[in-house]
Protein backbone atom coordinates (compact mmCIF):
# COMPACT_ATOMS: atom_id res chain seq x y z
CA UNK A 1 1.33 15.97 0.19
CA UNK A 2 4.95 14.99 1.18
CA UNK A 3 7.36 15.66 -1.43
CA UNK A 4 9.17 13.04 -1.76
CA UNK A 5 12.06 13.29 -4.03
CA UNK A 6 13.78 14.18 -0.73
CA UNK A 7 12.65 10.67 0.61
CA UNK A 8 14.49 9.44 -2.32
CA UNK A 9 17.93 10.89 -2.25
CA UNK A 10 17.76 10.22 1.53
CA UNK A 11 17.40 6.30 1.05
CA UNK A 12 19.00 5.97 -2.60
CA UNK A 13 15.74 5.10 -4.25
CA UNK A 14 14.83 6.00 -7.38
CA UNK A 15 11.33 5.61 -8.40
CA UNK A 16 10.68 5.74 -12.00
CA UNK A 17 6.74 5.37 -11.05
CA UNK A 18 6.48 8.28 -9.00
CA UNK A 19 2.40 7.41 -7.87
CA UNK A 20 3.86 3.74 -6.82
CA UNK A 21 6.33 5.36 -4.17
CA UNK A 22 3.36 7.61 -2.75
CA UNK A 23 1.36 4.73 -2.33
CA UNK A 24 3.89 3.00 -0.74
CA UNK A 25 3.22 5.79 1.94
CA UNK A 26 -0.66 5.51 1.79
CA UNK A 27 -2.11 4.55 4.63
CA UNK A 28 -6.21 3.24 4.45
CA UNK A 29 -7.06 5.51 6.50
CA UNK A 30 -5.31 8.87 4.82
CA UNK A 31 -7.96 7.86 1.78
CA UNK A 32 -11.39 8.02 4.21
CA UNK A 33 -10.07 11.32 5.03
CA UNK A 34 -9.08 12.18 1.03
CA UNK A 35 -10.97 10.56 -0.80
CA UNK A 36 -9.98 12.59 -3.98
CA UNK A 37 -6.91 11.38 -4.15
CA UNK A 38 -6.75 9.53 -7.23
CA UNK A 39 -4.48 6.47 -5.29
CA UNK A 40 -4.69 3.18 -3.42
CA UNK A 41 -4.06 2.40 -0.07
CA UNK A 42 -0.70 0.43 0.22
CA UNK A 43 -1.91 -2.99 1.63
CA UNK A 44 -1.65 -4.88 -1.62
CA UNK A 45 1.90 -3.77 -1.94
CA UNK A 46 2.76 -4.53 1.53
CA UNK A 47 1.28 -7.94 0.67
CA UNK A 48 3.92 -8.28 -2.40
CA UNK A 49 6.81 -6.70 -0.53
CA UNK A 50 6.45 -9.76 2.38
CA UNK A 51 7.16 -11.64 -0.05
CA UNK A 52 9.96 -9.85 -1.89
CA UNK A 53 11.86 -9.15 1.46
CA UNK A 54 11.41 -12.96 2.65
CA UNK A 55 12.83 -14.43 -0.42
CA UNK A 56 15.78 -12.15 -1.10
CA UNK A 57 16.42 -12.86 3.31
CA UNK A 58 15.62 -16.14 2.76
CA UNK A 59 17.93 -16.57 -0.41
CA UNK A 60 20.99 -14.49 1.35
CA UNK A 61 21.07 -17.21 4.44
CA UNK A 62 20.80 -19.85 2.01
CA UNK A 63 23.93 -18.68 -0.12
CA UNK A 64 26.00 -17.34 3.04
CA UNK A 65 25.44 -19.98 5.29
CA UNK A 66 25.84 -23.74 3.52
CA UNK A 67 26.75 -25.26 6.71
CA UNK A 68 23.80 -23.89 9.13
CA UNK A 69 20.41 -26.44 9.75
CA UNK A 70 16.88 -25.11 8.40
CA UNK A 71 16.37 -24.22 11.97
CA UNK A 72 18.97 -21.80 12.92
CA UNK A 73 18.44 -20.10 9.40
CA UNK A 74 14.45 -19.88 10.19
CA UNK A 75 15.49 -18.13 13.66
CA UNK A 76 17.34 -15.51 11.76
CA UNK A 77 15.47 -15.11 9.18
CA UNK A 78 12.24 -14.52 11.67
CA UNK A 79 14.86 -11.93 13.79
CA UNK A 80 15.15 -9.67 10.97
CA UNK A 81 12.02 -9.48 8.63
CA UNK A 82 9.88 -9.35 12.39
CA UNK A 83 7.84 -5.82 13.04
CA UNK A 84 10.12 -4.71 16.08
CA UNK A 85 13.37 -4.80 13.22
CA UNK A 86 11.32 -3.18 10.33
CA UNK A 87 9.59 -0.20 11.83
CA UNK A 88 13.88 0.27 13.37
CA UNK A 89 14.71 -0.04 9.98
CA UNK A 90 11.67 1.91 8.98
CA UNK A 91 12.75 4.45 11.55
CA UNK A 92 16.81 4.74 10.20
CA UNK A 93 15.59 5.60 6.83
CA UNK A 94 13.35 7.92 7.75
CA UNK A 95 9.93 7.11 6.81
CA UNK A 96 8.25 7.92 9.86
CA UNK A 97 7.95 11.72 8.44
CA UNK A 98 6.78 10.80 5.07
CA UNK A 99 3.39 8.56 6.36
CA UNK A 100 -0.08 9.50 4.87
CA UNK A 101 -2.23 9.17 7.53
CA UNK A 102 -5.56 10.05 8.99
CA UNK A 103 -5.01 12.79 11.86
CA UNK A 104 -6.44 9.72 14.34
CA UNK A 105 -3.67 7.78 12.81
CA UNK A 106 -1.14 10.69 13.00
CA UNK A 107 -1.32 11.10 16.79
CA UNK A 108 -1.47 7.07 17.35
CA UNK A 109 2.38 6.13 18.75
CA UNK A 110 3.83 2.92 20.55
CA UNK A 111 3.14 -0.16 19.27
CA UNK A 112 0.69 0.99 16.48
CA UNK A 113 3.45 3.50 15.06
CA UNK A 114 5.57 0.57 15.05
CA UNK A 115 2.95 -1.66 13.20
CA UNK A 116 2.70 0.72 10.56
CA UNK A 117 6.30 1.32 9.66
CA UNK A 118 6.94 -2.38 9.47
CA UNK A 119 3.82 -2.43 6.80
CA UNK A 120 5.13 1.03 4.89
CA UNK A 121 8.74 -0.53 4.72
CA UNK A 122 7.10 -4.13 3.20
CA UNK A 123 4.98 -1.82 1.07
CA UNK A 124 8.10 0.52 -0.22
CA UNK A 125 9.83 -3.18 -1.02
CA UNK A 126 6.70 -4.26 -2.93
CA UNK A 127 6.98 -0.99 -4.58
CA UNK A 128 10.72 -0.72 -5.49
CA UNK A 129 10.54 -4.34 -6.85
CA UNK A 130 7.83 -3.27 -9.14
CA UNK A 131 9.32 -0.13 -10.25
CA UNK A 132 12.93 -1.27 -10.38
CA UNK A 133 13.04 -4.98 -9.89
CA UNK A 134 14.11 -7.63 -7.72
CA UNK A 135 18.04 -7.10 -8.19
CA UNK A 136 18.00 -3.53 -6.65
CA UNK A 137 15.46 -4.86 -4.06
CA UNK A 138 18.14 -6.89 -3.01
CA UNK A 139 20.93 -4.66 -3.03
CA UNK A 140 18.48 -2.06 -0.32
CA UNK A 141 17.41 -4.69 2.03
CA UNK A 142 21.03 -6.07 1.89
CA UNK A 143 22.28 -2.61 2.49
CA UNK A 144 19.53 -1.70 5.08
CA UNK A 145 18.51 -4.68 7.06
CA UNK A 146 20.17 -7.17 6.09
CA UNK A 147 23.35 -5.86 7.36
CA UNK A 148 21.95 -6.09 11.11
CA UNK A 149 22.28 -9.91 11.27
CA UNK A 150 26.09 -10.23 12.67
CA UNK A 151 24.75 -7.93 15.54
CA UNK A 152 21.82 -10.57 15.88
CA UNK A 153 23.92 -13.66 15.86
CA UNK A 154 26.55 -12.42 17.91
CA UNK A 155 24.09 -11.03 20.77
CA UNK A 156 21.83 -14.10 20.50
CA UNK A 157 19.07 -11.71 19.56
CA UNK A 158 17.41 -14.05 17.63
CA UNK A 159 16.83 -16.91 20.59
CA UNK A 160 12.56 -15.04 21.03
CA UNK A 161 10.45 -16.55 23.76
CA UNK A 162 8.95 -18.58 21.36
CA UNK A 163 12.07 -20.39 20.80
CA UNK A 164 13.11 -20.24 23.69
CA UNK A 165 9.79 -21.90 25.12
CA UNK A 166 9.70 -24.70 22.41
CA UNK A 167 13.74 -25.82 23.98
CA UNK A 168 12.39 -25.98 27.22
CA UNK A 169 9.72 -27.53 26.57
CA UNK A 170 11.07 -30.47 24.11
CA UNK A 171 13.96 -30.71 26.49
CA UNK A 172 12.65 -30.87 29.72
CA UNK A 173 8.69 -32.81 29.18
CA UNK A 174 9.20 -33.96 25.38
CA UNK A 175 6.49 -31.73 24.56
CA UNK A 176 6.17 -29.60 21.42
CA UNK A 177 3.93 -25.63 22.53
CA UNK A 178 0.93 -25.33 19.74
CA UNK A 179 -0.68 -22.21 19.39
CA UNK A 180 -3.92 -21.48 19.59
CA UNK A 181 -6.04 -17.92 18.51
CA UNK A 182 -8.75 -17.90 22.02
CA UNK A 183 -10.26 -14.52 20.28
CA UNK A 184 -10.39 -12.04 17.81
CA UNK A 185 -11.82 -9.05 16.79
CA UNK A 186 -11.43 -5.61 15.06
CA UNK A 187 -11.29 -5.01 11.36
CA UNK A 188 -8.91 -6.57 9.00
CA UNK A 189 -6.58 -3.39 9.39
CA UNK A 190 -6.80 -3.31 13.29
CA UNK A 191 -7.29 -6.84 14.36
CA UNK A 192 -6.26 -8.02 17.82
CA UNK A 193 -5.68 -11.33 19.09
CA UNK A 194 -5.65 -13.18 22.06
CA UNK A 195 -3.24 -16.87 21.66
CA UNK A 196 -3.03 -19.50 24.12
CA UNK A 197 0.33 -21.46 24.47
CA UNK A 198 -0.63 -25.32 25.15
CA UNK A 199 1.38 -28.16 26.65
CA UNK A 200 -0.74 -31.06 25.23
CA UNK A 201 -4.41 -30.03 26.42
CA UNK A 202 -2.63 -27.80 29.23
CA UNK A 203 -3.13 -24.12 28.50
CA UNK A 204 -0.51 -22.37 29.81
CA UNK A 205 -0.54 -19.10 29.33
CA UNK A 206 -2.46 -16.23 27.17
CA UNK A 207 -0.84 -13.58 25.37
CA UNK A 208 -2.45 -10.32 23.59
CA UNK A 209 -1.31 -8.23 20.67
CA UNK A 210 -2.30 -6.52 17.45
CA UNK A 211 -0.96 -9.39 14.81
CA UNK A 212 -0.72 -13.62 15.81
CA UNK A 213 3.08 -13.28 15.77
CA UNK A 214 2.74 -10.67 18.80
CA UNK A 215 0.37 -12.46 20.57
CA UNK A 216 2.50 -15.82 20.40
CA UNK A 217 5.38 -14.25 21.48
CA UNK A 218 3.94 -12.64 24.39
CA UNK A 219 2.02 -16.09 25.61
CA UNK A 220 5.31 -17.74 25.57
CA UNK A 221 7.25 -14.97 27.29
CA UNK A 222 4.15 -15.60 30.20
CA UNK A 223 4.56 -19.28 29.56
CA UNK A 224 8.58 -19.06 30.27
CA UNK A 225 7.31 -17.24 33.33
CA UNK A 226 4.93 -19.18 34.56
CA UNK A 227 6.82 -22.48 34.50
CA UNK A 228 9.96 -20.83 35.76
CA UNK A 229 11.89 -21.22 32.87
């Protein structure tokens, strides 16, 4: 078992809960392989800490940016609490060498690795605001990821292919993409999808990945590609 009081000082989180932060860390499949271990896998609090990092993002654009439409503040939002940006975040802080994983899951790298940092860094949120509250929640992600978004807005780094596709698409046929899941499968830890991007009843393009929000984004970066936008 990781010791991770050196996680702590690293990030400058204190857990009071010391079982809470290890779950955080606990992978489903680290428990087939221990099953003695007298803890729960971390998808519940990755469920919570969504939540708890979309409202204290979702608050911060709010208060900093009065003057911006629901739009632009949905693009940024999206650009920073994505998978690519948390499992970087996830990365930064370190948490790649505290994961409990199966040995299966241990050797697994790409975008799988990146998957489950972006889960374990929802689930540490979930965690902290549970153990310490929603005030030093806020001050973390504010610290940690929030502080990435002038980077983002100046570099346009939040303009995806999804956006992107939608502006093309309203500007040059009047035509709003809609999303469609053509097939699924896996378990509810390892699903996969495959999305079509329509134009009306036109489907465009396909796209594959490992959650929806992958899978849409790569069907419109093929629909961008095949319409020569």
């Amino acid at each position: 078992m990781e010791d991770f009081s050196k996680f702590e000082k690293k990030v400058g989180l204190k857990f009071k809960n010391k079982n809470l932060l290890t779950q955080a860390f606990c992978h489903r499949s680290y428990l087939n392989e221990n099953p003695k271990l007298n803890l729960q896998h971390n998808e519940r609090l990755e469920f919570l800490g969504d939540a708890v990092l979309e409202l204290i993002v979702t608050e911060y654009l709010f208060e900093k940016y009065p003057k911006n439409s629901e739009g632009e503040l949905t693009n940024w939002r999206a650009s920073l609490v994505n998978a690519k940006m948390l499992s970087e975040v996830a990365r930064e802080l370190g948490l790649d060498d505290f994961l409990l994983l199966s040995r299966g899951e241990a050797k697994e790298k790409g975008k799988a690795r990146q998957y489950i940092l972006a889960n374990t860094f929802e689930s540490l949120m979930g965690a902290a605001y549970l153990d310490s509250g929603y005030k030093n929640c806020r001050e973390f992600i504010k610290k940690n990821l929030i502080s990435k978004l002038d980077e983002i807005i100046e570099k346009g780094l939040f303009r995806d292919a999804k956006s992107r596709f939608q502006e093309e698409a309203q500007d040059k046929l009047g035509v709003t993409p809609v999303y469609k899941v053509l097939r699924e499968w896996g378990p509810d830890h390892a699903k996969h999808f495959i999305i079509g991007v329509f134009l009306k009843d036109d489907l465009i393009s396909e796209g594959e990945g490992s959650s929806k929000q992958e899978a849409e984004i790569e069907a419109a970066k093929n629909a961008l590609k095949t319409e020569g936008w």
